[in-house]
PDB file of N, CA and C in Angstrom:
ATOM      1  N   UNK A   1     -21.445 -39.010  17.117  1.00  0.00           N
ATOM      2  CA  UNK A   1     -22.170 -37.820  16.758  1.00  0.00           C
ATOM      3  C   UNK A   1     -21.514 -36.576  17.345  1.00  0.00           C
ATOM      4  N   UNK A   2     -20.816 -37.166  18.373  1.00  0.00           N
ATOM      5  CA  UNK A   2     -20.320 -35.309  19.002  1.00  0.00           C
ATOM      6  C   UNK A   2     -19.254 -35.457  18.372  1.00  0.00           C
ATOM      7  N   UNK A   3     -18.288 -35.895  17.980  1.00  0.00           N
ATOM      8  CA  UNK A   3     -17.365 -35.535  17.305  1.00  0.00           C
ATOM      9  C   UNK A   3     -17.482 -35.069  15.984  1.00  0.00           C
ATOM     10  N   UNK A   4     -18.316 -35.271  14.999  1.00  0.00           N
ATOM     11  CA  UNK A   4     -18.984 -34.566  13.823  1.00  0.00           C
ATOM     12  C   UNK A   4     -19.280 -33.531  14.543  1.00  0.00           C
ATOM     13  N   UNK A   5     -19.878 -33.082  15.532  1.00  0.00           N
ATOM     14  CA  UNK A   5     -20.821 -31.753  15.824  1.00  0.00           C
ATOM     15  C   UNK A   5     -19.017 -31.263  16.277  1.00  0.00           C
ATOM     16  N   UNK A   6     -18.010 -31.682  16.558  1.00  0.00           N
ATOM     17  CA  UNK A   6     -16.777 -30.470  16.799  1.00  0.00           C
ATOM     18  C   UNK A   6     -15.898 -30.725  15.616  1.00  0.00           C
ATOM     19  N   UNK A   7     -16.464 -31.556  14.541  1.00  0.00           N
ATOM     20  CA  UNK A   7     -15.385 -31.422  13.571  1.00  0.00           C
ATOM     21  C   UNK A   7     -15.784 -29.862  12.799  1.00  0.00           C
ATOM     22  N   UNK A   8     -17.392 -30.093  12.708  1.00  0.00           N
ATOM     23  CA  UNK A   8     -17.835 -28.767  12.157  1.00  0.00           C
ATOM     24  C   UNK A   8     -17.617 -27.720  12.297  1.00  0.00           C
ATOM     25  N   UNK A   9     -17.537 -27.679  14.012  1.00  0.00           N
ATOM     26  CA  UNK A   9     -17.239 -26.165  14.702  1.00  0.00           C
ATOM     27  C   UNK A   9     -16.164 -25.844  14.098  1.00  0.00           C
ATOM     28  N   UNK A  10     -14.680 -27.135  14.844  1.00  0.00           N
ATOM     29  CA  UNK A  10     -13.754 -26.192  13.844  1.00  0.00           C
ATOM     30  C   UNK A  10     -13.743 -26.177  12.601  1.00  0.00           C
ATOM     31  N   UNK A  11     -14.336 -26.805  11.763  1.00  0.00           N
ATOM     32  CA  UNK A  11     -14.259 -26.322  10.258  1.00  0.00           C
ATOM     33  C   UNK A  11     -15.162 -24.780  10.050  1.00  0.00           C
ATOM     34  N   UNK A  12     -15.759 -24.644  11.038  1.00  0.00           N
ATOM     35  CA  UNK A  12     -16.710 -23.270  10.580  1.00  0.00           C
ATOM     36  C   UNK A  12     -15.259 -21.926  11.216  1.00  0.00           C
ATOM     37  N   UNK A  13     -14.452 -22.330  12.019  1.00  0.00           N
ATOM     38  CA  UNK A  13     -13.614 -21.666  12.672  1.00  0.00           C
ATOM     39  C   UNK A  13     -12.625 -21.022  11.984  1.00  0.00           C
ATOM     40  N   UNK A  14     -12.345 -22.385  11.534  1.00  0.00           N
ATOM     41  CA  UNK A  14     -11.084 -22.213  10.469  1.00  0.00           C
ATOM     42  C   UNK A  14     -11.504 -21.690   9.190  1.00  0.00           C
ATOM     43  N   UNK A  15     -12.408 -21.611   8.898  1.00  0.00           N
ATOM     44  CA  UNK A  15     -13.093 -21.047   7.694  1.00  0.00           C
ATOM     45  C   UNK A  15     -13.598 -19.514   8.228  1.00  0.00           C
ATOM     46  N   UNK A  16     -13.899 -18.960   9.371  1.00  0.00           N
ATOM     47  CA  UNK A  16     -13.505 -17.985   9.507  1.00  0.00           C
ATOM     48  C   UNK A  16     -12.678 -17.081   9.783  1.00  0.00           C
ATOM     49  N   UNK A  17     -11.235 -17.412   9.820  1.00  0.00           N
ATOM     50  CA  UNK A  17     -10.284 -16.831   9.991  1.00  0.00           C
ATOM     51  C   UNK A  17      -9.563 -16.407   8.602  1.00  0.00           C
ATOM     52  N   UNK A  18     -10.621 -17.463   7.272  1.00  0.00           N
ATOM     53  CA  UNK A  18     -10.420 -17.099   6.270  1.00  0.00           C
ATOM     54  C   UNK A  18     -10.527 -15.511   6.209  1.00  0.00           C
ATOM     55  N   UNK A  19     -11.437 -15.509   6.342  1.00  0.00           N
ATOM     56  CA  UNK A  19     -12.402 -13.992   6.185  1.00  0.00           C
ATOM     57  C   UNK A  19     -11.598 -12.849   7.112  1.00  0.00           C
ATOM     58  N   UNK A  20     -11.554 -13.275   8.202  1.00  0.00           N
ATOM     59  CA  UNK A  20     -10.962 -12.329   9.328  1.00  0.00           C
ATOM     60  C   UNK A  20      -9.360 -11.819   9.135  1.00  0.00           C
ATOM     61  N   UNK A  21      -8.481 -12.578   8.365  1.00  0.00           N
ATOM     62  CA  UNK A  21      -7.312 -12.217   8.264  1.00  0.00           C
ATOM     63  C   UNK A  21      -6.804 -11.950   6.914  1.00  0.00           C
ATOM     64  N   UNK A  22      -8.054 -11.918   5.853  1.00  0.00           N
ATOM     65  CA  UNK A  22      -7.958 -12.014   4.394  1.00  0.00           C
ATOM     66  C   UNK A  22      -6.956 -10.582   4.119  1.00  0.00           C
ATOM     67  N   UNK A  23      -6.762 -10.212   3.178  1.00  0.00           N
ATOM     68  CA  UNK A  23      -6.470  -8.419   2.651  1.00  0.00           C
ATOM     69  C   UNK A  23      -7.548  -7.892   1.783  1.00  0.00           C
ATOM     70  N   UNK A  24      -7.334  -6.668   2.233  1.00  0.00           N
ATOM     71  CA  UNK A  24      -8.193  -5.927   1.507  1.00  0.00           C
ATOM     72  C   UNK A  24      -7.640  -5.457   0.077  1.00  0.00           C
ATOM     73  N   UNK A  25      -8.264  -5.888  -1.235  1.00  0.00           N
ATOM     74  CA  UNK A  25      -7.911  -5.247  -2.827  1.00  0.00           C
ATOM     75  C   UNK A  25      -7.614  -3.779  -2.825  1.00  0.00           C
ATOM     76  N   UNK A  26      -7.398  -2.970  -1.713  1.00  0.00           N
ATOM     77  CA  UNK A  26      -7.642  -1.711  -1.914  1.00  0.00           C
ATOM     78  C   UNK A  26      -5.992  -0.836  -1.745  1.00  0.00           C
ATOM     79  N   UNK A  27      -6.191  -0.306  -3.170  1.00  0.00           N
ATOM     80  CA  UNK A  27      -4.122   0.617  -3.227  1.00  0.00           C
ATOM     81  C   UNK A  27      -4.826   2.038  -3.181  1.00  0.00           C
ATOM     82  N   UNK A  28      -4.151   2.341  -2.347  1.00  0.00           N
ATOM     83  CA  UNK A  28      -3.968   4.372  -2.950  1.00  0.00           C
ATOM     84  C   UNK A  28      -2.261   4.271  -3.129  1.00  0.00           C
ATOM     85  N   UNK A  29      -2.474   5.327  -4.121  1.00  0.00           N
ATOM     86  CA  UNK A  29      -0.976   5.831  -4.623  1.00  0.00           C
ATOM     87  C   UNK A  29      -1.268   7.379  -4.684  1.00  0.00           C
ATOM     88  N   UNK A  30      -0.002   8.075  -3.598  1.00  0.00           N
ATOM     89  CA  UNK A  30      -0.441   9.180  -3.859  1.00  0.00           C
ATOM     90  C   UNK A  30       0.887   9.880  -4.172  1.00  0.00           C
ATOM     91  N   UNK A  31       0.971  10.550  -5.063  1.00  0.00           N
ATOM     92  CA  UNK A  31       2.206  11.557  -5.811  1.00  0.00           C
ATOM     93  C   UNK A  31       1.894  13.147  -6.218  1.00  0.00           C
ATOM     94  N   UNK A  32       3.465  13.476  -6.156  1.00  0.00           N
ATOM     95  CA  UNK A  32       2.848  14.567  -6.834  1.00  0.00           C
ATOM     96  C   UNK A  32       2.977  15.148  -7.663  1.00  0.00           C
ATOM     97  N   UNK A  33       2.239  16.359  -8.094  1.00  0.00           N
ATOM     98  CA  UNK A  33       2.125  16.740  -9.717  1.00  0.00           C
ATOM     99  C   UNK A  33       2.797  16.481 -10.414  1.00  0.00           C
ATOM    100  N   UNK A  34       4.422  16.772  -9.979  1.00  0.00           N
ATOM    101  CA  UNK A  34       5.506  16.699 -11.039  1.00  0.00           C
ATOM    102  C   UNK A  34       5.747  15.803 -11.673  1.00  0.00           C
ATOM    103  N   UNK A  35       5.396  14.782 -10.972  1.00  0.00           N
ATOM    104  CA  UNK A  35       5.525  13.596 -11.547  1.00  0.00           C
ATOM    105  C   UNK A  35       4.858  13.157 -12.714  1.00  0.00           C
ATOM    106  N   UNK A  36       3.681  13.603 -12.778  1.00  0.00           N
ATOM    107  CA  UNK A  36       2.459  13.480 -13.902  1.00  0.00           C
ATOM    108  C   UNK A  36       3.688  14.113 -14.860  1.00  0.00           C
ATOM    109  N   UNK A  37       3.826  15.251 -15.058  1.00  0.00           N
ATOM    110  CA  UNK A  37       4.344  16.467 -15.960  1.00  0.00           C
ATOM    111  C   UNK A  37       5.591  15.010 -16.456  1.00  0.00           C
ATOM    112  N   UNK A  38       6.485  15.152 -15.743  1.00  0.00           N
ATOM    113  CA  UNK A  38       8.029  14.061 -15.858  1.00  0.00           C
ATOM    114  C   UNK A  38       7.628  13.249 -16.875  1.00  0.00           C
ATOM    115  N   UNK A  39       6.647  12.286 -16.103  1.00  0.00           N
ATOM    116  CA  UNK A  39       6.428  11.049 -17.483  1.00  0.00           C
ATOM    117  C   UNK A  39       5.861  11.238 -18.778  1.00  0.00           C
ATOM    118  N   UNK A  40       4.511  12.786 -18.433  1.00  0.00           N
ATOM    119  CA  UNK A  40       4.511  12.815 -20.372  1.00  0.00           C
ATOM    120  C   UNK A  40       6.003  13.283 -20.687  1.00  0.00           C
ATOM    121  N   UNK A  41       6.583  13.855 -20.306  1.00  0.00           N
ATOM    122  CA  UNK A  41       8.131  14.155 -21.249  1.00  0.00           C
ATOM    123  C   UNK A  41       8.497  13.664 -21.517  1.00  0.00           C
ATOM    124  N   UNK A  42       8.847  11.963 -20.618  1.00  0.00           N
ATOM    125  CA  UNK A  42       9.678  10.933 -20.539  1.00  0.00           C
ATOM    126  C   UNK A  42       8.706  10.408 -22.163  1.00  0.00           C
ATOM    127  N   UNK A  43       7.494  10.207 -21.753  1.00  0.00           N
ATOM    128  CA  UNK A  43       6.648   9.366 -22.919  1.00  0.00           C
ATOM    129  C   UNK A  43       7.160  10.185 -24.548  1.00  0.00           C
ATOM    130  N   UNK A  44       6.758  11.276 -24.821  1.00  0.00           N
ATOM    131  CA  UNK A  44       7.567  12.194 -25.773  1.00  0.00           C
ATOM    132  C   UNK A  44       8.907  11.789 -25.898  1.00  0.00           C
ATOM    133  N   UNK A  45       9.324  11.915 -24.904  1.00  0.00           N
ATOM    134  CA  UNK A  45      10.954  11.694 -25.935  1.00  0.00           C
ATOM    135  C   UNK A  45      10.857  10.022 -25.961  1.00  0.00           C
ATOM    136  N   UNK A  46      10.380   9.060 -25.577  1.00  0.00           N
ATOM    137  CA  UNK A  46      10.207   7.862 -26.099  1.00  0.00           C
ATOM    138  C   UNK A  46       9.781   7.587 -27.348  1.00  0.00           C
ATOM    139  N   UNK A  47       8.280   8.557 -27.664  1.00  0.00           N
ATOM    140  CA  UNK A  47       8.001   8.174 -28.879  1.00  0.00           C
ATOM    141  C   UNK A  47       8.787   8.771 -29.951  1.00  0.00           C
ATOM    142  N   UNK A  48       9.709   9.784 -29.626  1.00  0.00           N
ATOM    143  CA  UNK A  48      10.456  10.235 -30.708  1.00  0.00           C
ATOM    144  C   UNK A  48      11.470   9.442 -31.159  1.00  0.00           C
ATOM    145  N   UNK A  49      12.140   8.943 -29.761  1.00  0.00           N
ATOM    146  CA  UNK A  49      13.851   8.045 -29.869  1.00  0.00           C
ATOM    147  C   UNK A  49      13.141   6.459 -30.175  1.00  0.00           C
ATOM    148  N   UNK A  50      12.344   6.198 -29.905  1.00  0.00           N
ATOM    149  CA  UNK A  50      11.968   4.443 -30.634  1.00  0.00           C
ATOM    150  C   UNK A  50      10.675   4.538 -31.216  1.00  0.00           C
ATOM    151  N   UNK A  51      10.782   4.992 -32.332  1.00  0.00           N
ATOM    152  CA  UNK A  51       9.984   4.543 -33.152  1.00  0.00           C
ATOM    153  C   UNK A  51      10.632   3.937 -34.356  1.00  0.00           C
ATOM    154  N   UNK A  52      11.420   3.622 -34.384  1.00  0.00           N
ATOM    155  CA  UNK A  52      12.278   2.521 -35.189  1.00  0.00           C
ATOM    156  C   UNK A  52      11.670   0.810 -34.999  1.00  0.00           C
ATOM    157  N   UNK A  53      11.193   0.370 -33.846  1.00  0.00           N
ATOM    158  CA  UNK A  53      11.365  -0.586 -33.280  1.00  0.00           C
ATOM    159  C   UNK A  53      12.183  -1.350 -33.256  1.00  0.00           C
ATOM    160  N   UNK A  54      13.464  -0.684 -32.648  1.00  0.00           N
ATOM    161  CA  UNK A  54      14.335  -1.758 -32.553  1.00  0.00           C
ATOM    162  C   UNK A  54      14.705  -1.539 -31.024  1.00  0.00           C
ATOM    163  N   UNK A  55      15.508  -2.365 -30.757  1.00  0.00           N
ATOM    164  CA  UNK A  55      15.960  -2.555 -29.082  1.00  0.00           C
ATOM    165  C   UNK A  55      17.074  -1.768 -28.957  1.00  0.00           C
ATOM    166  N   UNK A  56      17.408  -1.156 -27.450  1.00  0.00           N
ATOM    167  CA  UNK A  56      17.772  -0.496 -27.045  1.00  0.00           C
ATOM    168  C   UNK A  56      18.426  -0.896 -25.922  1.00  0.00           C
ATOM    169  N   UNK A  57      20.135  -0.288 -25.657  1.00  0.00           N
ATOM    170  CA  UNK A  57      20.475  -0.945 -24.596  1.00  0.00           C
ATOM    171  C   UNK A  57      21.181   0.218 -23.835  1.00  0.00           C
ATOM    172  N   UNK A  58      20.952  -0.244 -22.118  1.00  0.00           N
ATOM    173  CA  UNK A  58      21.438   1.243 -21.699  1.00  0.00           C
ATOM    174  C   UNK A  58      22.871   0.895 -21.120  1.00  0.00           C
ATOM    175  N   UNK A  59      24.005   1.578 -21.767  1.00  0.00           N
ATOM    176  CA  UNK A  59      25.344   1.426 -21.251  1.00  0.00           C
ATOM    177  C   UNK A  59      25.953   2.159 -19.953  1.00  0.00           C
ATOM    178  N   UNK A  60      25.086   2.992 -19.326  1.00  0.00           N
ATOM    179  CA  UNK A  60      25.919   3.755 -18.101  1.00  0.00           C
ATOM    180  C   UNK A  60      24.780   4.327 -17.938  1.00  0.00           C
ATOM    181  N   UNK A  61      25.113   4.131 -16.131  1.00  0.00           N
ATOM    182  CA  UNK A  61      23.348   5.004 -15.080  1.00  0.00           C
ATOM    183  C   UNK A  61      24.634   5.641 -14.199  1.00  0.00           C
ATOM    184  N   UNK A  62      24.765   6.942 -14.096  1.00  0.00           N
ATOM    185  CA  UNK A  62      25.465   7.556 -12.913  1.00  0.00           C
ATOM    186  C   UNK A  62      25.746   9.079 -13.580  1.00  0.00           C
ATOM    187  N   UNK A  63      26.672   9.899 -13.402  1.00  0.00           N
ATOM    188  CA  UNK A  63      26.889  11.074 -13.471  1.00  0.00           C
ATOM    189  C   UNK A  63      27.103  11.696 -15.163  1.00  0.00           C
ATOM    190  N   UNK A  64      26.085  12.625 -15.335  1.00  0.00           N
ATOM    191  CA  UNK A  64      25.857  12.878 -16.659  1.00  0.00           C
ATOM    192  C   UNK A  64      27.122  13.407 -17.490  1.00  0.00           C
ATOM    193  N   UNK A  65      28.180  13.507 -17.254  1.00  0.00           N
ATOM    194  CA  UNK A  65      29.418  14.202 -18.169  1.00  0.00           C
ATOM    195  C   UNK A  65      30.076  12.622 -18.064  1.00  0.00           C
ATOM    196  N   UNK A  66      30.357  11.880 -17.185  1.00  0.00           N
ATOM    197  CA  UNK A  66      30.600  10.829 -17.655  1.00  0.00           C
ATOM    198  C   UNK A  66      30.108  10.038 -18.420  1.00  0.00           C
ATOM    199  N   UNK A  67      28.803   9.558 -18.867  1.00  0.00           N
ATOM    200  CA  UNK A  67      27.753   9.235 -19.487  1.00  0.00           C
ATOM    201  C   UNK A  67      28.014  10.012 -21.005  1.00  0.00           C
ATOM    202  N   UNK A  68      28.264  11.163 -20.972  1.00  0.00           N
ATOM    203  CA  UNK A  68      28.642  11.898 -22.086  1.00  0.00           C
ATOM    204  C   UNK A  68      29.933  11.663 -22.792  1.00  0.00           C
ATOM    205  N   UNK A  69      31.128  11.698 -21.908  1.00  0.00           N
ATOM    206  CA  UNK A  69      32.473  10.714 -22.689  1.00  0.00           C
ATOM    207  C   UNK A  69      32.469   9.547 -22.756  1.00  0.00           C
ATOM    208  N   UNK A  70      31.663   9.067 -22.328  1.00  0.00           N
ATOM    209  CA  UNK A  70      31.249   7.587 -22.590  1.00  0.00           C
ATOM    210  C   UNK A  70      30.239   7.731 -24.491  1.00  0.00           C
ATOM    211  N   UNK A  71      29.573   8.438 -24.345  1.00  0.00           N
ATOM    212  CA  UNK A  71      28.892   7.951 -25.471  1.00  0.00           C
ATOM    213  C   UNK A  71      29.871   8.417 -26.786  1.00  0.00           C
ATOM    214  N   UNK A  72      30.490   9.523 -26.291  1.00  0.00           N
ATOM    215  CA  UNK A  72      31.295  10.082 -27.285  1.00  0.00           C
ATOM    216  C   UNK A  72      32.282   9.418 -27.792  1.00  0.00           C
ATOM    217  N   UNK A  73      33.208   8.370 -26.880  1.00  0.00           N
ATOM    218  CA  UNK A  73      33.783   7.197 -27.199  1.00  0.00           C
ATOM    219  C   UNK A  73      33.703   5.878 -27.881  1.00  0.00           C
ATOM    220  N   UNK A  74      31.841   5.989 -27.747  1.00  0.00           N
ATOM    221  CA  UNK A  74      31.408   4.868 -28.408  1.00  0.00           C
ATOM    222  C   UNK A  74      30.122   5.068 -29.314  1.00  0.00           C
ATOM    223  N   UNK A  75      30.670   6.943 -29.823  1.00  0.00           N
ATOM    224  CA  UNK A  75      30.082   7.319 -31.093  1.00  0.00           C
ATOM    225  C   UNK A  75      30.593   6.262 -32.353  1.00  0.00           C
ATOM    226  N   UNK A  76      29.224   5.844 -33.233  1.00  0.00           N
ATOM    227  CA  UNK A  76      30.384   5.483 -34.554  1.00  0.00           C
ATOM    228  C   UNK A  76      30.367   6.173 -35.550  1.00  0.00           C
TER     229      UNK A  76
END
């Protein structure tokens, strides 16, 4: 019988550490304005450049005049 009465304890133990070390569901995200403004633009020129539905692939992320003889090279 006493060993049931300490299997319990620690099962009530260990079952509270559930609780005690759980996380909390809770995000803040905080930014600022510009950012709001950025993505409707970004969203606008999305819905303008794909509404085709077709796929899209991005050939070069770095300095914009390179990016530019790049596309110009692989104008057809």
């Amino acid at each position: 019988m006493l060993s049931l009465k300490k299997n319990f304890i620690k099962a009530i133990i260990l079952f509270s550490f559930n609780f005690c070390l759980g996380q909390n569901g809770v995000l803040k995200i905080t930014h600022e304005n510009k950012l709001d403004s950025i993505l409707a633009l970004k969203k606008e020129v999305n819905k303008d450049a794909f509404t085709s539905g077709q796929y899209t692939i991005q050939i070069f992320s770095g300095n914009f005049n390179d990016g530019q003889e790049l596309f110009e090279k692989l104008k057809i």
